[in-house]
N, C-alpha and C. Protein backbone atom coordinates (compact mmCIF):
# COMPACT_ATOMS: atom_id res chain seq x y z
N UNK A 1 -76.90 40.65 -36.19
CA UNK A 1 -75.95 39.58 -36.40
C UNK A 1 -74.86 40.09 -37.34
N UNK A 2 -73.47 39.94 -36.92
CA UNK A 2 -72.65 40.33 -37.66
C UNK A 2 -72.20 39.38 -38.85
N UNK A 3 -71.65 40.16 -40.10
CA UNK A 3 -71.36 39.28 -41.09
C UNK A 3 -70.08 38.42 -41.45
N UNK A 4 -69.99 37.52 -41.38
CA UNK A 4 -68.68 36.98 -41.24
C UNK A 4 -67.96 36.71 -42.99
N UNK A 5 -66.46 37.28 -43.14
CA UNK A 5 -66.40 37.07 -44.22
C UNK A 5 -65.66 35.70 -44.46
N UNK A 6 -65.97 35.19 -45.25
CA UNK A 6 -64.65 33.86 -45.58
C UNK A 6 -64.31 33.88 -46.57
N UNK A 7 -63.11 33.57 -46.62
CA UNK A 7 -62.06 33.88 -47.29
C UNK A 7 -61.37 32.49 -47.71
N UNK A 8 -61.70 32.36 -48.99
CA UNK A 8 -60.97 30.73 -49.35
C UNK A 8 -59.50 31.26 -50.01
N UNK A 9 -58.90 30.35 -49.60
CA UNK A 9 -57.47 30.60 -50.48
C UNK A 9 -57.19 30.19 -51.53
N UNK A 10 -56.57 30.54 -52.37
CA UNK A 10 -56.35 29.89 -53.92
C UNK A 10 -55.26 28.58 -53.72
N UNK A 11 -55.54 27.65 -54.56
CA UNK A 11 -54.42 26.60 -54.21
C UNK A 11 -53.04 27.17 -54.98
N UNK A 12 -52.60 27.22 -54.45
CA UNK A 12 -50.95 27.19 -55.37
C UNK A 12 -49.87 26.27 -55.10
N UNK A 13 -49.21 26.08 -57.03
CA UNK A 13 -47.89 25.47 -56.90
C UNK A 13 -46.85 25.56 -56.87
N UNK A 14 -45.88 25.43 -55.97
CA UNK A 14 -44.13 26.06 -55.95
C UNK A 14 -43.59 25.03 -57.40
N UNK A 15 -43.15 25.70 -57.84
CA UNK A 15 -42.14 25.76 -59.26
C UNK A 15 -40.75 26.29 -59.47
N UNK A 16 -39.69 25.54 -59.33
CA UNK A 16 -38.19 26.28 -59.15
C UNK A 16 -38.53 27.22 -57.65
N UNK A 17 -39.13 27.17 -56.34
CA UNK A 17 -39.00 27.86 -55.62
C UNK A 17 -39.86 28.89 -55.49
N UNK A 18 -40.77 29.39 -57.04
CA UNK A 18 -41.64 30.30 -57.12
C UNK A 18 -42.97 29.48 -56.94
N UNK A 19 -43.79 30.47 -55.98
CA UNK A 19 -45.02 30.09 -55.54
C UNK A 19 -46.08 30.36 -56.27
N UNK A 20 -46.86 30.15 -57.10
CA UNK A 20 -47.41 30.65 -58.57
C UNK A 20 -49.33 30.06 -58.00
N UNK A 21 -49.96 30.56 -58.45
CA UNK A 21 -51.29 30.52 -58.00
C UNK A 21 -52.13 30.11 -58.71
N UNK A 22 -53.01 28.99 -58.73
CA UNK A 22 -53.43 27.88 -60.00
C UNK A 22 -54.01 28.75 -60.96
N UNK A 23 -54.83 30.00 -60.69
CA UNK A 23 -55.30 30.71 -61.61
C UNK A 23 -54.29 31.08 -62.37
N UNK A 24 -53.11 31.43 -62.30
CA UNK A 24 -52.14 31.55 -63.52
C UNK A 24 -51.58 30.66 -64.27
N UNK A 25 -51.97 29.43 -63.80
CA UNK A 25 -51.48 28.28 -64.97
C UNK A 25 -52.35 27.99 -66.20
N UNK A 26 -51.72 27.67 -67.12
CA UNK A 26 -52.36 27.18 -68.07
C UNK A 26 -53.02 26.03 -67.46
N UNK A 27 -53.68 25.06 -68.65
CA UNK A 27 -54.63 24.08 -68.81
C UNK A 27 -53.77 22.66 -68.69
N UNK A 28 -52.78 22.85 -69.69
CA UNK A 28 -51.09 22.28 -69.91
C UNK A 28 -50.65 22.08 -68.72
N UNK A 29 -50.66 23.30 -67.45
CA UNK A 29 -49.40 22.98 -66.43
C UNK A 29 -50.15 23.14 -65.37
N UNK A 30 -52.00 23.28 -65.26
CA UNK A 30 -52.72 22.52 -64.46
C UNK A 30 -52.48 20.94 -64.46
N UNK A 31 -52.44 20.48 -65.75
CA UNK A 31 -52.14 18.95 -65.98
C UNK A 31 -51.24 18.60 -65.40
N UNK A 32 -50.11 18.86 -66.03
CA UNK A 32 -48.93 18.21 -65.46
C UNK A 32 -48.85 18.69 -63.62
N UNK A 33 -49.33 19.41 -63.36
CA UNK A 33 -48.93 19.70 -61.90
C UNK A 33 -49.82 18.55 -60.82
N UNK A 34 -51.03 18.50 -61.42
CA UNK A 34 -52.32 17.44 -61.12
C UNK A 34 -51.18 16.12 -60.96
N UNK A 35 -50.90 15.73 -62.51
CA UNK A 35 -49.94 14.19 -62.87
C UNK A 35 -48.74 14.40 -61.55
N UNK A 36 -48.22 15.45 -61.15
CA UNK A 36 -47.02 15.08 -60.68
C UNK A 36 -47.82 14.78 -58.81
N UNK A 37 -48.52 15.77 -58.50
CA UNK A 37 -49.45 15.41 -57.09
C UNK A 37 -49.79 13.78 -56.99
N UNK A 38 -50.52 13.54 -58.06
CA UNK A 38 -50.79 12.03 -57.98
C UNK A 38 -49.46 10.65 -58.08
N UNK A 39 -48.42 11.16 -58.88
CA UNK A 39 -47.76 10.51 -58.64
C UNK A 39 -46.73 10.45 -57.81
N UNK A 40 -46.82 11.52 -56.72
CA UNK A 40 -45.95 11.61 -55.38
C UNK A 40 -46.84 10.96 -54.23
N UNK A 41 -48.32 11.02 -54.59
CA UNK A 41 -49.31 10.31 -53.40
C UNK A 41 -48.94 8.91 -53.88
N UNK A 42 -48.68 8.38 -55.25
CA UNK A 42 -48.59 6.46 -55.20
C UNK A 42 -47.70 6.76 -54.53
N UNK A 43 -46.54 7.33 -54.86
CA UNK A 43 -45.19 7.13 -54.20
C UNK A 43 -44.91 6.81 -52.95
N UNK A 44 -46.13 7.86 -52.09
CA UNK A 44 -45.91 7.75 -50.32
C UNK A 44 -46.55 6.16 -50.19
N UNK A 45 -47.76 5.83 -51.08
CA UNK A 45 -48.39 4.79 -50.44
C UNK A 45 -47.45 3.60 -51.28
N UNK A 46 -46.76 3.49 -51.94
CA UNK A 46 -46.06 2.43 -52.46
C UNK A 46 -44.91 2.47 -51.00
N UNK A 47 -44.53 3.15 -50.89
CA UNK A 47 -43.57 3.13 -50.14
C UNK A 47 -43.70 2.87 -48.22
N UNK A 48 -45.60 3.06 -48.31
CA UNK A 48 -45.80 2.58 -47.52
C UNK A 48 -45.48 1.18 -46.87
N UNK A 49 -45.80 0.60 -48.33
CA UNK A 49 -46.26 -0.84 -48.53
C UNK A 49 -45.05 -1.50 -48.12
N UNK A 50 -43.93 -1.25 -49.08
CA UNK A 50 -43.02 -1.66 -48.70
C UNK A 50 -42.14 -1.32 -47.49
N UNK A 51 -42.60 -0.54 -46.42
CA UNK A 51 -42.23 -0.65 -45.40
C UNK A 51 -42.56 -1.70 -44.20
N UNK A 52 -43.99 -2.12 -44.93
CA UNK A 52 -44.93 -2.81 -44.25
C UNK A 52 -43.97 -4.20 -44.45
N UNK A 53 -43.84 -4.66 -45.36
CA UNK A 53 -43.87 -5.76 -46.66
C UNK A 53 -42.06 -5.94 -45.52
N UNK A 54 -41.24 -5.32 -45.44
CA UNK A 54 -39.89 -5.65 -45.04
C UNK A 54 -39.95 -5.76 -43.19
N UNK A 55 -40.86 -5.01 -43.00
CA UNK A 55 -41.06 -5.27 -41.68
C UNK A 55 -41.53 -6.81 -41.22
N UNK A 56 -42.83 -6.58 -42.31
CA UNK A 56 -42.88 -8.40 -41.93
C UNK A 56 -41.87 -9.53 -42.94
N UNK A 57 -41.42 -9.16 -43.66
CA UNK A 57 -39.91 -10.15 -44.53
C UNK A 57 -39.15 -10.35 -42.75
N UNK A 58 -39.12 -9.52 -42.38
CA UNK A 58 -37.84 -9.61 -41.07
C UNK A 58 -38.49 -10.18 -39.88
N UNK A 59 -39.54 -10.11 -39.67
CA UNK A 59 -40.28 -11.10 -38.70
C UNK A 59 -40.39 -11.98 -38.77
N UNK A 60 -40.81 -12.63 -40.11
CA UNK A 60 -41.07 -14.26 -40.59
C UNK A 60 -39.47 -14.79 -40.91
N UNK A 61 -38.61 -13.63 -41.07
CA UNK A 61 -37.25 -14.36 -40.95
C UNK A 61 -36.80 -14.61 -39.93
N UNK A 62 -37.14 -13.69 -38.78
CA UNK A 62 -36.54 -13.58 -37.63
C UNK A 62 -37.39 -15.08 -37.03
N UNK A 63 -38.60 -15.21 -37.17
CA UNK A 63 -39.04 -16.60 -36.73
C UNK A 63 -38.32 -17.81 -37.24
N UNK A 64 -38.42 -17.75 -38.15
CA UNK A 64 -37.48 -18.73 -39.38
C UNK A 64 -36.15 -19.56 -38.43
N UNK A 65 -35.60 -18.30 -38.51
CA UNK A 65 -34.24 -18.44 -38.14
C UNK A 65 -34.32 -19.18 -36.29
N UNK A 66 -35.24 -18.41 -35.46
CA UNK A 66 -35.46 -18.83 -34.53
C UNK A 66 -36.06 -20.39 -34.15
N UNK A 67 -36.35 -21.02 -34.61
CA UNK A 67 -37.49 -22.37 -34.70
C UNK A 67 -36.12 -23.56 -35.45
N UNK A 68 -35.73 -22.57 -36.50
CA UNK A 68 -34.57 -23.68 -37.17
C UNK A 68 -33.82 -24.31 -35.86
N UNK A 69 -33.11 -23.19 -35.07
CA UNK A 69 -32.44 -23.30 -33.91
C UNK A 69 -32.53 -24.11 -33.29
N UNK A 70 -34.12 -24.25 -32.84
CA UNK A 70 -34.71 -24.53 -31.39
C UNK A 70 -34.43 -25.81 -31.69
N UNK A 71 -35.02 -26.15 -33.57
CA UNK A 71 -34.87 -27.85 -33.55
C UNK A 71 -33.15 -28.51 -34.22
N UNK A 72 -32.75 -27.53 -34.20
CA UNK A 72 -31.16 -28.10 -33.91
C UNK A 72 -30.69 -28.29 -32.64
N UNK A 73 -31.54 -27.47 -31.79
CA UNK A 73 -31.12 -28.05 -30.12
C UNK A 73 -31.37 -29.11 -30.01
N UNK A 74 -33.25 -29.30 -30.41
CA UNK A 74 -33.61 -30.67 -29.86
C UNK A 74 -32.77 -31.81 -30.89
N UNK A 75 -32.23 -31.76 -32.02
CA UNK A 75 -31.85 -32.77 -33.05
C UNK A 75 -30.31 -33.23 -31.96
N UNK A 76 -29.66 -31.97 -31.61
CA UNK A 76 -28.46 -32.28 -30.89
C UNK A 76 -28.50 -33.50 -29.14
N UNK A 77 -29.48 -32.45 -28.54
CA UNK A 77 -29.63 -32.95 -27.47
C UNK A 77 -30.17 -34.31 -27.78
N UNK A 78 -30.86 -35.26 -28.39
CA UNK A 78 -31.49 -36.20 -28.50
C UNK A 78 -30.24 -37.33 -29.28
N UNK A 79 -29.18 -36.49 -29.75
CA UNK A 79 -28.06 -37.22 -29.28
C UNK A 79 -27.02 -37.92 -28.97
N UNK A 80 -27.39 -37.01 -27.85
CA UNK A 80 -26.37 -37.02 -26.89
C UNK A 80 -26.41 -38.28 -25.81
């Protein structure tokens, strides 16, 4: 049976463009690099939200607006 090697990769962070390899960071700019990951993941999911959140603002307006209509037809037609 042959031996298979695996090979994990080191994580690394781009910094000004330079690609730097977690084993060379300090403890300091493990931290802050950790803080800035986590606060670009709220970011995507905040921004989820509010995509969600305006999608339905514009539906329940778009109904809104639609129903107001319908009973200004019937308020008109009734008359007539």
């Amino acid at each position: 049976m042959a031996n298979k090697e695996t090979v994990k990769e080191e994580n690394t962070v781009t910094i000004d463009g330079n690609k730097l390899k977690e084993s060379e960071l300090t403890e300091q700019q493990k931290y802050f690099a950790s803080q800035i990951q986590e606060a670009r993941g709220k970011r995507m999911q905040l921004q989820r939200q509010m995509d969600r959140n305006t999608a339905v603002i514009n539906s329940f307006e778009a109904a809104l607006v639609e129903t107001t209509k319908e009973i200004a037809e019937e308020v008109l037609s009734e008359e007539k």
